[in-house]
PDB file of N, CA and C in Angstrom:
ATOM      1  N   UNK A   1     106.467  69.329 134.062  1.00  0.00           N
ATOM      2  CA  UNK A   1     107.351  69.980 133.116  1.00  0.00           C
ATOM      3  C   UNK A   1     108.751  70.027 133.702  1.00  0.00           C
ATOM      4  N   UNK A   2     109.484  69.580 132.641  1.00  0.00           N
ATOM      5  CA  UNK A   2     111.191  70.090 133.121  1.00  0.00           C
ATOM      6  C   UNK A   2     111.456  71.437 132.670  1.00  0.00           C
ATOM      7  N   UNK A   3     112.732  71.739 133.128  1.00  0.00           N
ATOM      8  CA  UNK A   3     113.449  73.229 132.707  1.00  0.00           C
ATOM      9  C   UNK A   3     114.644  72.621 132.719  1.00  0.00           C
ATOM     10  N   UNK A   4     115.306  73.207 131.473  1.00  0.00           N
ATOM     11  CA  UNK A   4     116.902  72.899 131.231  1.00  0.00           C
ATOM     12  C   UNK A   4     117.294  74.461 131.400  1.00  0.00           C
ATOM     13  N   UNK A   5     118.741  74.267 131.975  1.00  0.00           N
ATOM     14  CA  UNK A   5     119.971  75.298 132.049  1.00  0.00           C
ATOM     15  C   UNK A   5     119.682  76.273 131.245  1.00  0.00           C
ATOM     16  N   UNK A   6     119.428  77.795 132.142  1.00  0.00           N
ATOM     17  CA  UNK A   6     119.217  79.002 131.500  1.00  0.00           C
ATOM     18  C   UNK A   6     117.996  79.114 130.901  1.00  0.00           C
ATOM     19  N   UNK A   7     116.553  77.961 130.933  1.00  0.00           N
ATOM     20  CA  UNK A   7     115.383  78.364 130.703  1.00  0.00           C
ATOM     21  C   UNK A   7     114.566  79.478 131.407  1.00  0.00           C
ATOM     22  N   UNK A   8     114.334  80.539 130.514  1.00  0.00           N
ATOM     23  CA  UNK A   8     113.539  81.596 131.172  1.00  0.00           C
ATOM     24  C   UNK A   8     112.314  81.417 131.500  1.00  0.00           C
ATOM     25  N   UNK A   9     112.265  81.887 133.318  1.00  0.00           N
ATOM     26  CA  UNK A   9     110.808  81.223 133.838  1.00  0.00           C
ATOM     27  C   UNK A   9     110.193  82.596 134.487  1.00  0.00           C
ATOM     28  N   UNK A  10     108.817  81.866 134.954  1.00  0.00           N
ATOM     29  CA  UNK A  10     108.160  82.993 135.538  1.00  0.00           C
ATOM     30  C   UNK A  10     107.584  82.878 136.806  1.00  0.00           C
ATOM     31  N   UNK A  11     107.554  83.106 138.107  1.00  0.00           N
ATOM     32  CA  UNK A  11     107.407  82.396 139.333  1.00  0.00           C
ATOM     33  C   UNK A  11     106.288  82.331 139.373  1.00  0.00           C
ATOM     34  N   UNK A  12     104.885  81.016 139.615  1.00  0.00           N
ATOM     35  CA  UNK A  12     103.684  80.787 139.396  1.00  0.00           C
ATOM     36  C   UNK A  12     103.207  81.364 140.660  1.00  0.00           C
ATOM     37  N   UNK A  13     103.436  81.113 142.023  1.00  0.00           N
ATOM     38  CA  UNK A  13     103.130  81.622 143.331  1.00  0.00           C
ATOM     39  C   UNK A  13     103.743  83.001 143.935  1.00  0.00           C
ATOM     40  N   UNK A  14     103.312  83.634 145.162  1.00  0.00           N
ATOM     41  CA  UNK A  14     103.537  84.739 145.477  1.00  0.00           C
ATOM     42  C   UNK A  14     104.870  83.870 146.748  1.00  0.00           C
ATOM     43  N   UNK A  15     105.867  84.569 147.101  1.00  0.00           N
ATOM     44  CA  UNK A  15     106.783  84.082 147.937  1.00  0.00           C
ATOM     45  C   UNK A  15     106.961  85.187 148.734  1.00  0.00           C
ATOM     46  N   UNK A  16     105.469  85.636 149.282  1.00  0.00           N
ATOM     47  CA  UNK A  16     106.042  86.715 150.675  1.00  0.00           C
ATOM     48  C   UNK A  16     107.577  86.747 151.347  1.00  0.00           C
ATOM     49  N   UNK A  17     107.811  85.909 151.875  1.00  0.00           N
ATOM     50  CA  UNK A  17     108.634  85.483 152.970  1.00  0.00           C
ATOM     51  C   UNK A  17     110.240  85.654 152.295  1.00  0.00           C
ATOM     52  N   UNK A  18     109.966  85.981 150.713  1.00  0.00           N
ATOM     53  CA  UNK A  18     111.316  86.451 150.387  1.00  0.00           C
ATOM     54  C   UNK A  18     111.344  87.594 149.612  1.00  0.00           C
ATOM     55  N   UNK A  19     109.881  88.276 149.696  1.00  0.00           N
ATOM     56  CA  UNK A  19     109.550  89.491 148.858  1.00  0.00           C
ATOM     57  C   UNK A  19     109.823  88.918 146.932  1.00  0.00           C
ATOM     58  N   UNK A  20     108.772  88.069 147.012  1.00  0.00           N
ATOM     59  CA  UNK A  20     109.198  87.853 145.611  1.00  0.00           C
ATOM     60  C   UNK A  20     107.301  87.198 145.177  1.00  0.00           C
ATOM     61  N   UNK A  21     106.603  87.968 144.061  1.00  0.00           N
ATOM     62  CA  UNK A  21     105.493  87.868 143.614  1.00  0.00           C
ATOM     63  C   UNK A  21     105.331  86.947 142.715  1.00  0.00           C
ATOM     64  N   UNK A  22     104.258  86.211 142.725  1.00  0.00           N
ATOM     65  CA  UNK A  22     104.097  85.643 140.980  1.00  0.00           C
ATOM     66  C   UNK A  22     104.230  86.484 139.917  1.00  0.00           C
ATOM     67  N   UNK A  23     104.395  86.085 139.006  1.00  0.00           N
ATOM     68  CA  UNK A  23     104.710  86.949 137.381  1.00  0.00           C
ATOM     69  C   UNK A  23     106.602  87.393 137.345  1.00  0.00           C
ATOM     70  N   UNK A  24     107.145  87.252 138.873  1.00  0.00           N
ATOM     71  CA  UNK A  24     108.466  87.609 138.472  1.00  0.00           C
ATOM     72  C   UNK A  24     109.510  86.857 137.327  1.00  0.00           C
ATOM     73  N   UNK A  25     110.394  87.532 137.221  1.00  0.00           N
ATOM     74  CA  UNK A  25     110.628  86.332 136.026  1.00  0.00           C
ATOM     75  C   UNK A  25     112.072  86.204 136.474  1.00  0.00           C
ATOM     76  N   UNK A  26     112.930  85.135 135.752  1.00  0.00           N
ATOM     77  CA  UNK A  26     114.081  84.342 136.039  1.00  0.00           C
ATOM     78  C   UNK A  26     114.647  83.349 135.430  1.00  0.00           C
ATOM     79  N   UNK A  27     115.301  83.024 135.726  1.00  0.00           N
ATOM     80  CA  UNK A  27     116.391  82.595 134.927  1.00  0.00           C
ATOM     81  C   UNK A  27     117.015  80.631 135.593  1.00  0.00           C
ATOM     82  N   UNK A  28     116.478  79.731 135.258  1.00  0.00           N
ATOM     83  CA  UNK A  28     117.352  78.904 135.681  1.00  0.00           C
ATOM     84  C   UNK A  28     118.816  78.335 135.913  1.00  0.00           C
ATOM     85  N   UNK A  29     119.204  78.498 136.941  1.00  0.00           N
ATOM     86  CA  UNK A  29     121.020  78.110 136.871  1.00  0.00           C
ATOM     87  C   UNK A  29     121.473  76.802 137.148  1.00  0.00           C
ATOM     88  N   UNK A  30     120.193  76.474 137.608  1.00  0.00           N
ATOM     89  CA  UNK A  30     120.918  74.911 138.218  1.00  0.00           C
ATOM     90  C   UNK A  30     119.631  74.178 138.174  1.00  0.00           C
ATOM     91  N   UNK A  31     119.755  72.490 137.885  1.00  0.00           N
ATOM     92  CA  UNK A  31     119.170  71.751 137.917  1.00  0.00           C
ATOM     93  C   UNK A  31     119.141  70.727 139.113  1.00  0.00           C
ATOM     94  N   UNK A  32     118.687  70.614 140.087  1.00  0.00           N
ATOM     95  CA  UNK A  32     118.940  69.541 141.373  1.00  0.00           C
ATOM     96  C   UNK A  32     118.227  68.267 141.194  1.00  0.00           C
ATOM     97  N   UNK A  33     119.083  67.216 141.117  1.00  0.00           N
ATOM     98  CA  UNK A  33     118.439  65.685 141.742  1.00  0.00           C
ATOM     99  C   UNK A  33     118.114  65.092 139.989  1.00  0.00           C
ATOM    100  N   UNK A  34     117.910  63.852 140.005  1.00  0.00           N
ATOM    101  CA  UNK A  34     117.583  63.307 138.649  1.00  0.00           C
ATOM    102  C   UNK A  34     116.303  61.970 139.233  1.00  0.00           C
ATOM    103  N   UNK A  35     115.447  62.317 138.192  1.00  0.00           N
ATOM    104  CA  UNK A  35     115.268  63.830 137.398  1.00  0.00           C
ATOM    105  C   UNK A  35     115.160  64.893 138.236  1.00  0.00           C
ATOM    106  N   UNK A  36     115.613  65.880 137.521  1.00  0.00           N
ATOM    107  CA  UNK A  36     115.349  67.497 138.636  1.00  0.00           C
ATOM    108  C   UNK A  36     113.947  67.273 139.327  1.00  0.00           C
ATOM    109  N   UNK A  37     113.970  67.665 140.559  1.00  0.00           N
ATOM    110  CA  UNK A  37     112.813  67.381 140.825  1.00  0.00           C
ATOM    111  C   UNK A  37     112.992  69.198 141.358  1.00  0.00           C
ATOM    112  N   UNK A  38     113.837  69.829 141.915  1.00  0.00           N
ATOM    113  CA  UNK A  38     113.940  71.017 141.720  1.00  0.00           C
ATOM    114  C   UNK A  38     114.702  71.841 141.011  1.00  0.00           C
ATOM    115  N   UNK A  39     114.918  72.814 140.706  1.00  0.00           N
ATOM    116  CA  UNK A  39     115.505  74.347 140.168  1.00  0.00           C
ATOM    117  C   UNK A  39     116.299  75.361 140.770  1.00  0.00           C
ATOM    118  N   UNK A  40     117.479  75.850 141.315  1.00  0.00           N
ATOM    119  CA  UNK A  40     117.776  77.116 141.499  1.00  0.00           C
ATOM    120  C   UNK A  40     117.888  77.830 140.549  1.00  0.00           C
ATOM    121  N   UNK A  41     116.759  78.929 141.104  1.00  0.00           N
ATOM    122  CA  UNK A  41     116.227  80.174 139.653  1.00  0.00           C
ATOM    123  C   UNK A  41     117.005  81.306 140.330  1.00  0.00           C
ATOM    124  N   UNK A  42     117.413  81.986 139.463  1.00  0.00           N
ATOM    125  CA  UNK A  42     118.047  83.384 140.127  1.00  0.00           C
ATOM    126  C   UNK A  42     116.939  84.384 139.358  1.00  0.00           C
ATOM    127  N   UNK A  43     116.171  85.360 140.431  1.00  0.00           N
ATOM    128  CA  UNK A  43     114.928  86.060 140.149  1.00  0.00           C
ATOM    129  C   UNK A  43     115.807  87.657 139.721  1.00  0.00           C
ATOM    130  N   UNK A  44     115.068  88.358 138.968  1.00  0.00           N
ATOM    131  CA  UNK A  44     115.936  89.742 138.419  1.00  0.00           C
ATOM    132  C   UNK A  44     114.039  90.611 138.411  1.00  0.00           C
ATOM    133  N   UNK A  45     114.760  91.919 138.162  1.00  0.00           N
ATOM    134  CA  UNK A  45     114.095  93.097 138.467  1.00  0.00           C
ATOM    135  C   UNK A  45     113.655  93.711 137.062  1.00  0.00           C
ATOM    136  N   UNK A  46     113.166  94.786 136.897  1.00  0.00           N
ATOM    137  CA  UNK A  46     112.499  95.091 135.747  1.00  0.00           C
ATOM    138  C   UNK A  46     113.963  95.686 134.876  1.00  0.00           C
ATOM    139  N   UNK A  47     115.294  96.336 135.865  1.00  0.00           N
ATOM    140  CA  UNK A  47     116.532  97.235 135.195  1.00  0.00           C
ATOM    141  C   UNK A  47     117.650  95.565 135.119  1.00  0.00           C
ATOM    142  N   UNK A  48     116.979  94.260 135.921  1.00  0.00           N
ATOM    143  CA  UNK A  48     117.995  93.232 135.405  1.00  0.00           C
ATOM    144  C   UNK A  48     118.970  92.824 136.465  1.00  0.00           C
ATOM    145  N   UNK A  49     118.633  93.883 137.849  1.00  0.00           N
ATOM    146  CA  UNK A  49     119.332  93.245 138.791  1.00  0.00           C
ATOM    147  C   UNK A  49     118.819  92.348 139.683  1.00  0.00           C
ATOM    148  N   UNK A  50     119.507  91.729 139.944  1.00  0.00           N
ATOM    149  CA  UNK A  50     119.817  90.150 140.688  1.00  0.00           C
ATOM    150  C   UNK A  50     118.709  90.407 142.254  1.00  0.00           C
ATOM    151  N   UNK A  51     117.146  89.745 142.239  1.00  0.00           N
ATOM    152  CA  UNK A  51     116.316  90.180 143.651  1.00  0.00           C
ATOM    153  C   UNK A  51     117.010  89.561 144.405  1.00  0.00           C
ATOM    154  N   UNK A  52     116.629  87.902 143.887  1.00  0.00           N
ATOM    155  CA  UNK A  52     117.547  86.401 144.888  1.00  0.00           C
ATOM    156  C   UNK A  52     117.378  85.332 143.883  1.00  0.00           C
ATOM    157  N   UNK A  53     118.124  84.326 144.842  1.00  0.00           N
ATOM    158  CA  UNK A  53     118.542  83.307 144.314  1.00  0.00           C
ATOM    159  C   UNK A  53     117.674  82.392 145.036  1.00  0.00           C
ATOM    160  N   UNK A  54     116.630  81.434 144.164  1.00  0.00           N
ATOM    161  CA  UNK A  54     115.928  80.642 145.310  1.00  0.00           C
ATOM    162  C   UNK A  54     115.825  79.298 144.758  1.00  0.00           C
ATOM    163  N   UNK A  55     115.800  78.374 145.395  1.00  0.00           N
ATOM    164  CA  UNK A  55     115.667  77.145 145.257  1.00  0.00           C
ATOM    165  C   UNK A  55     114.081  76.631 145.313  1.00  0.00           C
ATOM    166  N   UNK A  56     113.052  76.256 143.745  1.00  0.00           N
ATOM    167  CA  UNK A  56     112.075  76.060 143.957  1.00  0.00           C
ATOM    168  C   UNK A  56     111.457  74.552 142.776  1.00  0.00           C
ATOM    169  N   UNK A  57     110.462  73.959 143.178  1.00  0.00           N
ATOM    170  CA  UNK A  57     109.990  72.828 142.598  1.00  0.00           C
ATOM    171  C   UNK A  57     109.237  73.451 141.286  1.00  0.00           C
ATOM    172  N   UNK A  58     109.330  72.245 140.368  1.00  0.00           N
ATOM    173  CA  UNK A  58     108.113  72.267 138.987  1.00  0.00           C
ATOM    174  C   UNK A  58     106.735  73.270 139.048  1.00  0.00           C
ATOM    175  N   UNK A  59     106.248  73.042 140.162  1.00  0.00           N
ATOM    176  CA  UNK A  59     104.559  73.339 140.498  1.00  0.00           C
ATOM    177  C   UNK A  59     105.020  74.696 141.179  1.00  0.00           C
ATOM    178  N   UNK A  60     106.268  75.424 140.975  1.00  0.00           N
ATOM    179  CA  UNK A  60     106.226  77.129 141.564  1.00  0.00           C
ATOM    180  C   UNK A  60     106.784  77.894 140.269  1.00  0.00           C
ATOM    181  N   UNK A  61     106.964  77.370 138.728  1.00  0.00           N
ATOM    182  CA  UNK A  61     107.626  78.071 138.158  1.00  0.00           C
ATOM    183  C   UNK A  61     106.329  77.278 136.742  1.00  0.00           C
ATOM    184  N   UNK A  62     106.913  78.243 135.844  1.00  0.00           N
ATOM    185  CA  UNK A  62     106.496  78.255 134.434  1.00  0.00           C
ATOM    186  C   UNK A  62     107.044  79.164 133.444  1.00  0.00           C
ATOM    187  N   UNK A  63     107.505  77.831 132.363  1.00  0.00           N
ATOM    188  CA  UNK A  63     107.769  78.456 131.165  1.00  0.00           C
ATOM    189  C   UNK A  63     107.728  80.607 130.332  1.00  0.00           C
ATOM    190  N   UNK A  64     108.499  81.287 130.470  1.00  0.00           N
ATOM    191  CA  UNK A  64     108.138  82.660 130.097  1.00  0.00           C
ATOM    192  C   UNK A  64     108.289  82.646 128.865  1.00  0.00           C
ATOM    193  N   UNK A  65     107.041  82.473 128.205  1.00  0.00           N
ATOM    194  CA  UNK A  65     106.673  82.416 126.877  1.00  0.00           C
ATOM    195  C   UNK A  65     107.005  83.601 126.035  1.00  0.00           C
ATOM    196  N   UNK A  66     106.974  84.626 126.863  1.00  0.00           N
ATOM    197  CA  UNK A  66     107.501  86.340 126.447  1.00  0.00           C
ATOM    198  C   UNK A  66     108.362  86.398 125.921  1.00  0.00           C
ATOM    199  N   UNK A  67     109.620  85.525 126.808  1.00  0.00           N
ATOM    200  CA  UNK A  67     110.651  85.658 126.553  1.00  0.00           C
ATOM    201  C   UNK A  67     111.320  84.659 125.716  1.00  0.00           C
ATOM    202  N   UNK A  68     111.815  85.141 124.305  1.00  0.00           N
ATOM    203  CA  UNK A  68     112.328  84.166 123.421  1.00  0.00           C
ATOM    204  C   UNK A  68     113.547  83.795 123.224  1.00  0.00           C
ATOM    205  N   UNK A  69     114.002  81.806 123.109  1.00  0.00           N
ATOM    206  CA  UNK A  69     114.619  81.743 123.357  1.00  0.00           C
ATOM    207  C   UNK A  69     115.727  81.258 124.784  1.00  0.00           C
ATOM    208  N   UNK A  70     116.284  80.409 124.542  1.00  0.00           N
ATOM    209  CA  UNK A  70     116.865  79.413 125.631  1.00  0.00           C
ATOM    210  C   UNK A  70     118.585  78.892 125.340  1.00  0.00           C
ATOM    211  N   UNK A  71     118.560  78.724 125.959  1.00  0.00           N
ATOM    212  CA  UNK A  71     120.500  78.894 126.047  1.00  0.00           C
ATOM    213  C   UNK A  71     120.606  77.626 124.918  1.00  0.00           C
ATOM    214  N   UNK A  72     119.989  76.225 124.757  1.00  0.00           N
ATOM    215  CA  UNK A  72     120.050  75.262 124.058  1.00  0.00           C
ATOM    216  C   UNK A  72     119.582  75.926 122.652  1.00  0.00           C
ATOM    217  N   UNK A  73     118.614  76.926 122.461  1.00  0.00           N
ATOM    218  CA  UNK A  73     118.001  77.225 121.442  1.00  0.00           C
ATOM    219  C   UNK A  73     119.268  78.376 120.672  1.00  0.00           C
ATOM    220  N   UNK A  74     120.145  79.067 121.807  1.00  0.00           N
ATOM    221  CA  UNK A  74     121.208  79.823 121.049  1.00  0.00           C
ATOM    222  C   UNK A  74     122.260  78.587 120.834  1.00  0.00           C
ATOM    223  N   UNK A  75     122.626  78.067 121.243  1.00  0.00           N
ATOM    224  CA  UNK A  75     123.192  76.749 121.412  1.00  0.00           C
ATOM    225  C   UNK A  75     123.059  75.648 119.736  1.00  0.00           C
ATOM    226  N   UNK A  76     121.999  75.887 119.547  1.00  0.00           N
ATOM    227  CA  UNK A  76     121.536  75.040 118.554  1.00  0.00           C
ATOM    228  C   UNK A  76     121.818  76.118 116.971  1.00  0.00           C
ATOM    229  N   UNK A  77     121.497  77.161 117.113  1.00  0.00           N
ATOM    230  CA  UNK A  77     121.653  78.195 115.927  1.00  0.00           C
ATOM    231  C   UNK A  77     123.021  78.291 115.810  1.00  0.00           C
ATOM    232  N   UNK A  78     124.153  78.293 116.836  1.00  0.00           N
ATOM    233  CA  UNK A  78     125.050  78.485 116.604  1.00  0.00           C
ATOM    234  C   UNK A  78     126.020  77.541 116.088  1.00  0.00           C
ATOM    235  N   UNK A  79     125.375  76.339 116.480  1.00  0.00           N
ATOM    236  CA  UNK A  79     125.921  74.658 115.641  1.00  0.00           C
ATOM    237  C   UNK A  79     125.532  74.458 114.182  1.00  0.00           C
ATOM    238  N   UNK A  80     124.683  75.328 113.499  1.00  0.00           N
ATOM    239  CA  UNK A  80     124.010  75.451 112.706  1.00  0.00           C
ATOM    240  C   UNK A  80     124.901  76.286 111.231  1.00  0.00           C
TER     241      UNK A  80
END
């Protein structure tokens, strides 16, 4: 799976080593390499502040279905 700019994700693995759990959720800011083969996700808290900023592959993140809506998808309504 890809993620485009500002797709809301959800971290699939636990990331002890930066205090960051699966189920957290986040935000893509950047796309690296073509095709992306990675993501810098910036991870947020339940009040919305900023945990970290981490640099992670396809197979550590997934789609947050919860959350509706994608920067292309406001993007697209507003061309509309």
């Amino acid at each position: 799976m890809s993620y485009a700019l500002f797709d809301q994700v959800i971290l699939a693995v636990d990331l002890p080593e930066l205090g960051l759990r699966a189920g957290t959720r986040g935000t893509v800011v950047e796309a690296l390499g073509a095709p992306p083969a990675e993501y810098a996700v910036e991870f947020f808290d339940d009040q919305g502040k900023t945990i970290d900023w981490v640099v992670l592959g396809n197979e550590q993140l997934r789609i947050d279905t919860e959350r509706i809506g994608t920067t292309s998808d406001i993007n697209s309504a507003r061309d509309s």
